[in-house]
Protein backbone atom coordinates (compact mmCIF):
# COMPACT_ATOMS: atom_id res chain seq x y z
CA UNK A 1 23.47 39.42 -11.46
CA UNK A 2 23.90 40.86 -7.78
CA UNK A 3 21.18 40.93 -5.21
CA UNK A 4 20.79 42.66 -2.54
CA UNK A 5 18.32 43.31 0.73
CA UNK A 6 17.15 45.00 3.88
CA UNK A 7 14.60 44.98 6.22
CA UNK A 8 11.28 46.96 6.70
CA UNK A 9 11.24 48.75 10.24
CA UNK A 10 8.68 49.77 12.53
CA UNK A 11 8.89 52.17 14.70
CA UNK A 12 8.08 52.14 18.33
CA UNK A 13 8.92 55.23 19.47
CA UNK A 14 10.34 58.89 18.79
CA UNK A 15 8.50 59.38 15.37
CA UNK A 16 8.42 62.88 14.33
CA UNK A 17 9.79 64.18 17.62
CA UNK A 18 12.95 62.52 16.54
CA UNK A 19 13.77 65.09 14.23
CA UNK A 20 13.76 67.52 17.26
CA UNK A 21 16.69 66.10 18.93
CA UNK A 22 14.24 63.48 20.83
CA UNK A 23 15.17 59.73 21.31
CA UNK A 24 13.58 56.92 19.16
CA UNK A 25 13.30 53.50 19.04
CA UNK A 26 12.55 51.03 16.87
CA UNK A 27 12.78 47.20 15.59
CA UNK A 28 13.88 45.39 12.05
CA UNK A 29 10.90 43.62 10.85
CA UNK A 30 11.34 39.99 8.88
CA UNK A 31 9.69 41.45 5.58
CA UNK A 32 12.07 43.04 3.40
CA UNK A 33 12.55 44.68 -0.14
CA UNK A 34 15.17 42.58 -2.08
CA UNK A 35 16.77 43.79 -5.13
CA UNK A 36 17.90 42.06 -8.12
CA UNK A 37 20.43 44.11 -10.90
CA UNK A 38 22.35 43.26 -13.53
CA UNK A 39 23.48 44.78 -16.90
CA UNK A 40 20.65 46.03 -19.36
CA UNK A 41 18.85 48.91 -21.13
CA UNK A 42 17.77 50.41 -18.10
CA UNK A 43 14.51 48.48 -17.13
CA UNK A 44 13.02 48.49 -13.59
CA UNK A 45 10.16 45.97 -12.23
CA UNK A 46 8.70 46.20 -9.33
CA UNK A 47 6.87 43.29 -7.60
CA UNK A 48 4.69 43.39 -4.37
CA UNK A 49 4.50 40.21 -2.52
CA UNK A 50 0.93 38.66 -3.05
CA UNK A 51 -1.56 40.44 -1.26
CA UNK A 52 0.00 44.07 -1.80
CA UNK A 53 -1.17 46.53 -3.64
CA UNK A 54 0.51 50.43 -4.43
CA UNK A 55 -2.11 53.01 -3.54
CA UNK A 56 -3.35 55.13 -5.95
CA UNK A 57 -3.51 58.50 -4.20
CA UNK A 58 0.21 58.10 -2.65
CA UNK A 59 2.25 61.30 -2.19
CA UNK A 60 4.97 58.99 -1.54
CA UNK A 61 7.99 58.70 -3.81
CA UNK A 62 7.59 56.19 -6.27
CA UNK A 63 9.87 53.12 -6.04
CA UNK A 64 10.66 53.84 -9.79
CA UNK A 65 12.10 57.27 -8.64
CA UNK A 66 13.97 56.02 -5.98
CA UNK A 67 15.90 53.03 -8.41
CA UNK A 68 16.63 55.66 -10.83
CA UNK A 69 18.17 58.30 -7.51
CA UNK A 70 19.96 55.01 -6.04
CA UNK A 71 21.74 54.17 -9.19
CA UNK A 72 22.48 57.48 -10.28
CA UNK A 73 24.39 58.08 -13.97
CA UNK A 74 24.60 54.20 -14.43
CA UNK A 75 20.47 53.38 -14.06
CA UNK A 76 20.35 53.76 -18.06
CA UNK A 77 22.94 50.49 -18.18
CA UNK A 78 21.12 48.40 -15.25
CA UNK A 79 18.29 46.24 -14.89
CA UNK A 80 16.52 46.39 -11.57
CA UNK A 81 14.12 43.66 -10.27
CA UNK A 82 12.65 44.73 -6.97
CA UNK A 83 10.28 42.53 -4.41
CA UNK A 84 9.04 44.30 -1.71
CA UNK A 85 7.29 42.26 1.06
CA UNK A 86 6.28 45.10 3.11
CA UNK A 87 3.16 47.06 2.55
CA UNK A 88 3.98 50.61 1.09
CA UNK A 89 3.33 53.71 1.99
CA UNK A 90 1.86 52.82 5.36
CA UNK A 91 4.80 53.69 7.72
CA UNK A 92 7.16 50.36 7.83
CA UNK A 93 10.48 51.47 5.94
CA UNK A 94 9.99 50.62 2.39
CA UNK A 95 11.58 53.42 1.03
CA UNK A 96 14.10 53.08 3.64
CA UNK A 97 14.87 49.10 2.88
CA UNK A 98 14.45 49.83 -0.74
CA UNK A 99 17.36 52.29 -0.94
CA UNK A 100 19.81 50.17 1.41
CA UNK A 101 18.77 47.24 -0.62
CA UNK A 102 19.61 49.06 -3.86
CA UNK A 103 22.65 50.32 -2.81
CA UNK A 104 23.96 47.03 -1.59
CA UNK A 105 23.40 45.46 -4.59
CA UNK A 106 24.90 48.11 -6.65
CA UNK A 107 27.73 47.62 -4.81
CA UNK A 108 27.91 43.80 -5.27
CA UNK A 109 27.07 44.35 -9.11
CA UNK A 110 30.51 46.03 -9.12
CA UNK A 111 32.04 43.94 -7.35
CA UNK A 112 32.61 46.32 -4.85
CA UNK A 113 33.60 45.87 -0.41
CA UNK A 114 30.12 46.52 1.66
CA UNK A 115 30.09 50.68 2.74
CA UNK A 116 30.60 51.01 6.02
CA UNK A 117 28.23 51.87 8.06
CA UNK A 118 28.20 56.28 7.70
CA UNK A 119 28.81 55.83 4.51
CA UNK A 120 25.94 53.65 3.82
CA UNK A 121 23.24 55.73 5.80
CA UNK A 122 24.57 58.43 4.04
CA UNK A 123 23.80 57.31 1.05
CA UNK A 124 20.19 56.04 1.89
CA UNK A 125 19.39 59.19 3.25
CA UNK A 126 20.07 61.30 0.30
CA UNK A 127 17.67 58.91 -2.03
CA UNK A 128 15.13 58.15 0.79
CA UNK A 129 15.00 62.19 0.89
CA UNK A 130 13.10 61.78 -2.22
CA UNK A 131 10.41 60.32 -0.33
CA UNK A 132 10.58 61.71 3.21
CA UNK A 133 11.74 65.28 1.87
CA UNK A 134 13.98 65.41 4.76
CA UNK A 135 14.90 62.20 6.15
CA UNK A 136 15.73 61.92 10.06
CA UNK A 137 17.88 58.90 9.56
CA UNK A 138 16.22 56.58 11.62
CA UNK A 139 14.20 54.51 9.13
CA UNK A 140 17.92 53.55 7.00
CA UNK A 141 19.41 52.99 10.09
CA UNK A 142 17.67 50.35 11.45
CA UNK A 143 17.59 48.94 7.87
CA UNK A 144 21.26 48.73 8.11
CA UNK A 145 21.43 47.07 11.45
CA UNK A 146 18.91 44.85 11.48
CA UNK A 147 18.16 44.91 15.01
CA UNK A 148 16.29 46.96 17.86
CA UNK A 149 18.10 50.22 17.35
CA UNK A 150 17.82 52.90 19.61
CA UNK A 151 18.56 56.75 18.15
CA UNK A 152 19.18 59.85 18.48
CA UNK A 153 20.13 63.04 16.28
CA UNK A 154 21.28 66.59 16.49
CA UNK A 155 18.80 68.71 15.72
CA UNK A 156 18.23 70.49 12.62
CA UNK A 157 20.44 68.52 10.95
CA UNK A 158 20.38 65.57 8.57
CA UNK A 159 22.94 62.86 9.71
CA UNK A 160 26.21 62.23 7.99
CA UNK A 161 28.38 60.91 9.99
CA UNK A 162 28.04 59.27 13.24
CA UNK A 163 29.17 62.37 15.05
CA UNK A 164 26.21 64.01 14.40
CA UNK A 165 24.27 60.89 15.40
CA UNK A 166 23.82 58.47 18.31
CA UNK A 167 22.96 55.37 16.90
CA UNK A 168 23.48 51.50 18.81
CA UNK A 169 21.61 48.71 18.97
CA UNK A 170 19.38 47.37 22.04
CA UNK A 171 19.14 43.94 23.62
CA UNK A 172 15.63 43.40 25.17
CA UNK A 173 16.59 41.85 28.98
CA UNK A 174 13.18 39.65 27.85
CA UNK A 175 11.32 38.50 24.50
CA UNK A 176 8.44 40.25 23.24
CA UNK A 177 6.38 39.62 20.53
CA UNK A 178 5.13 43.11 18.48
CA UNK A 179 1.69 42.51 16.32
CA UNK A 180 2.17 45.19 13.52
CA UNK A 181 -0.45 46.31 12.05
CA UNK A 182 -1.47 48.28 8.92
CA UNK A 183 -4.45 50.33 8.20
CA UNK A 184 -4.80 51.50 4.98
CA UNK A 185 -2.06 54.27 3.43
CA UNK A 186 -1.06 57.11 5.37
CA UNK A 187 -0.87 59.47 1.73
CA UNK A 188 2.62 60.21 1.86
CA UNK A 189 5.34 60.71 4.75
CA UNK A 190 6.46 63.88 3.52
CA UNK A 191 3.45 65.75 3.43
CA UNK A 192 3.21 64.62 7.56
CA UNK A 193 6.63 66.02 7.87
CA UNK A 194 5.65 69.28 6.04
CA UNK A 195 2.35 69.07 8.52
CA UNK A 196 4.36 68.97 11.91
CA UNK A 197 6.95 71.69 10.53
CA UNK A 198 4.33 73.96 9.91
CA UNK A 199 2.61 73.21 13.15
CA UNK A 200 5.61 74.14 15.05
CA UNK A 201 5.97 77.30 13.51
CA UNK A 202 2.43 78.10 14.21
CA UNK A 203 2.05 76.72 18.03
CA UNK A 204 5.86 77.62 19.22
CA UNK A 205 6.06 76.95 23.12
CA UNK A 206 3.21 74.34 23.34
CA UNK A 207 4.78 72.47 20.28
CA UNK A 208 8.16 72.04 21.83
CA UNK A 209 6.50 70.81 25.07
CA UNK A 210 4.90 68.06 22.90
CA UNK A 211 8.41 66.99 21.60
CA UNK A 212 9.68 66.97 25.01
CA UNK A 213 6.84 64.57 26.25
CA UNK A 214 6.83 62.42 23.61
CA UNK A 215 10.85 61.89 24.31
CA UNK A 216 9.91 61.43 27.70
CA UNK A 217 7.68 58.71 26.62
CA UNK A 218 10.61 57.01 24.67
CA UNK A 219 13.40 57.10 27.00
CA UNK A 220 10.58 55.41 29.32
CA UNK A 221 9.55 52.79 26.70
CA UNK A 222 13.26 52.24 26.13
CA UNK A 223 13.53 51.39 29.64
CA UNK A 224 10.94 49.07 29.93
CA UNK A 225 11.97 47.39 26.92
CA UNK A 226 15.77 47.04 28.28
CA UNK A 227 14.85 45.98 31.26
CA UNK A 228 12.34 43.65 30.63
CA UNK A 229 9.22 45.57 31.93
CA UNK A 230 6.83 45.16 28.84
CA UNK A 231 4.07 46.92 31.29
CA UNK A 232 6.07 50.27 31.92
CA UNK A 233 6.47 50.30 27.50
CA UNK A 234 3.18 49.35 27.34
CA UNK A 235 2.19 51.99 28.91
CA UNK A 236 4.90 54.75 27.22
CA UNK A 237 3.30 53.55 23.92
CA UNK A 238 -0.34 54.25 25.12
CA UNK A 239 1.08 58.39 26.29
CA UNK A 240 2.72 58.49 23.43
CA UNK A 241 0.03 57.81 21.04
CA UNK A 242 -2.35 59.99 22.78
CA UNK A 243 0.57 62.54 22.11
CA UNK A 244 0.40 61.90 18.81
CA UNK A 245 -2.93 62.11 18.41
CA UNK A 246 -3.35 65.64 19.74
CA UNK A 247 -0.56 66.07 17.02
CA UNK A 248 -3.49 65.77 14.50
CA UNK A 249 -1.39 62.31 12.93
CA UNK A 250 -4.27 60.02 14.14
CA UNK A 251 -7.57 59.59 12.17
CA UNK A 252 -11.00 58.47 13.82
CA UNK A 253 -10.22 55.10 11.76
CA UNK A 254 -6.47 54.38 13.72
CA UNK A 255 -7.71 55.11 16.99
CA UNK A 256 -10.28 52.60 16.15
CA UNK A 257 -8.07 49.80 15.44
CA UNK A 258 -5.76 50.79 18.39
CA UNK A 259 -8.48 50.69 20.50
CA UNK A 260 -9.20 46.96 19.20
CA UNK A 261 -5.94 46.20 19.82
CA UNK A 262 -5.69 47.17 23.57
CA UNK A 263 -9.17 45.16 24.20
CA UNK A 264 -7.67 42.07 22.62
CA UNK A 265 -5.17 42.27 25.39
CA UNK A 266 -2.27 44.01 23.97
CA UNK A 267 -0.16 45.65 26.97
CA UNK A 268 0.19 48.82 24.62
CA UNK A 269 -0.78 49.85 21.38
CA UNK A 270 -0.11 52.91 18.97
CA UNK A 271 0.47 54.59 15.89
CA UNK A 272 3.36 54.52 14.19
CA UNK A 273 5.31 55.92 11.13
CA UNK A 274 4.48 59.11 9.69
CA UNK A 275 0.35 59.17 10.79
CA UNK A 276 -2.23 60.94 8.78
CA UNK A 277 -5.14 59.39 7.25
CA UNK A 278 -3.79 55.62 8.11
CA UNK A 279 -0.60 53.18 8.41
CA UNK A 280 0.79 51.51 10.27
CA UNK A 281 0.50 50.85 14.37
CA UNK A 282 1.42 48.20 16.71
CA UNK A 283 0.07 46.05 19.90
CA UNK A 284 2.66 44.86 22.46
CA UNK A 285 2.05 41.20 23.60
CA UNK A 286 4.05 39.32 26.55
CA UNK A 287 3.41 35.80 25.11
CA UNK A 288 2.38 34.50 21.45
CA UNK A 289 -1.00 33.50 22.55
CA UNK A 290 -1.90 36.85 23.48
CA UNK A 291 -0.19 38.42 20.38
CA UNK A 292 -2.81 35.91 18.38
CA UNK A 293 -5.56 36.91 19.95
CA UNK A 294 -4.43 40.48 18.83
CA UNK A 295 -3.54 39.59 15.66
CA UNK A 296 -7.26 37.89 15.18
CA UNK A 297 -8.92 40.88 16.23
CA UNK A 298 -7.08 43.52 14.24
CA UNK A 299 -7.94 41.24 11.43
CA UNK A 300 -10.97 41.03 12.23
CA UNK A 301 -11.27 44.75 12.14
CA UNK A 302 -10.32 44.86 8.86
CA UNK A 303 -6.35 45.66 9.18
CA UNK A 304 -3.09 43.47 7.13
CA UNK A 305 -1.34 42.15 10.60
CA UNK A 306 1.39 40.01 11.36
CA UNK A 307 3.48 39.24 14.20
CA UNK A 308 7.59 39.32 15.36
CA UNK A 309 9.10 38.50 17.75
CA UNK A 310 11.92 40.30 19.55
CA UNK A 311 14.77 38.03 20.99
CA UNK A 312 15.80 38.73 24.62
């Protein structure tokens, strides 16, 4: 048997306008999807971690699909037993961890040296495609590294290489705790992609300005978080998710729960992921007490929440 496992992600800034050449930033998360093979007839279970449940209206790939894309010719001849502690379909990398996970264990099953890193993301992005339609890169790379990743990509074009990317990893000058969120199921990340491409085409000139904001927003929020002024991010997140919302990727429900969020004390709050009808957001707290007084009141509000902690 080989295992193998990577982390969820959240995003905390640059979704969507990522794709348009715009910087983005976000952080590993301490739930992951782990990944079990070993030779067999071709079976595939998938387990959610207790508490989870798939939703029924997804547009979202299914993890079944994304097995059979990962292993390719050989899935007839594997087993695959797949955990996934992260809630799906609401914005926090599962399809992302899932396919690093898959292909690091397929690997291992072989017996096989670790990909490097291109080759790796490479290979995510071509079965997390499946579920994002066209993936940016950003979700598999964080998977990959395991960090606070900031991240950047031509535009237009899906990253193979690390030419056509700019892609490192960012040390906070100062520990922050994150309280992620997650309201209900955002109904698929590639029909938000399809949204926002056909948005563009339709607004032109005022679209592009958006993009340009919201990077604005993330170089400032990746700033702040560098230089250990939580207030300056706090504030990027708030711009940015009032971006976002004139986007049309915020329902009455998420702006809600962000609001909540903000009155429990969090220095910022947004959306984040792919938006829609729900999914995943986020407070920023300074210190754990006020992340738990965010975390209770989120709850409270009827949103899954938990918190981690960024290292400085």
């Amino acid at each position: 048997m080989a295992v193998g496992e990577a982390p969820g992600k959240l995003i905390l800034f640059g979704e969507h306008s990522v794709a348009y050449g715009q910087p983005a930033l976000g952080v590993a998360l301490s739930k992951k999807v782990r990944v079990s093979l070993r030779r067999g007839e071709g079976r595939v279970t998938i387990r959610l971690a207790e508490g989870l449940r798939f939703p029924s209206d997804t547009l979202a790939a299914a993890p079944g699909a994304l097995v059979k894309a990962a292993l390719g010719a050989d899935a007839e001849g594997i087993d695959a037993d797949v955990l996934i502690e992260l809630p799906p379909a609401a914005g926090l990398g599962s399809s992302a961890a899932l396919a690093v996970a898959l292909l690091r264990a397929k690997r291992a099953l072989y017996g096989e040296e670790p990909l490097p890193f291109d080759q790796l993301l490479a290979r995510a992005i071509a079965v997390e495609d499946l579920a994002h339609g066209r993936s940016s890169g950003l979700d598999p790379a964080i998977s990959i590294l395991s960090n606070v990743v900031e991240f950047v990509r031509r535009p237009g074009r899906t990253p193979r290489s690390k030419a056509e990317l700019k892609v490192k990893t960012l040390a906070p000058a100062e520990s922050f705790h994150v309280v992620v969120g997650v309201l209900g199921h955002h109904g698929g990340t590639a029909t938000r992609v399809r949204a926002i491409a056909q948005l563009k085409e339709r607004l032109g000139a005022p679209f592009d300005a958006a993009m340009r904001a919201l990077g604005s927003t993330a170089r400032s929020g990746i700033r702040g978080i560098a230089q250990g002024d939580l207030e300056t991010a706090g504030r990027a997140a708030n711009l940015a998710h009032g971006i976002l919302s004139g986007l049309g990727l915020v329902s009455d429900e998420m702006e809600e729960i962000v609001r909540t969020a903000r009155n429990a004390g969090a220095v910022g709050a947004k959306m984040s992921g792919a938006g829609g009808a729900g999914g995943a957001f986020f407070g920023l707290a300074s210190d754990i007490r006020m992340a738990n007084d965010v975390l209770t009141a989120i709850e409270r509000a009827g949103a899954i929440g938990f918190v981690e902690t960024a290292a400085g």
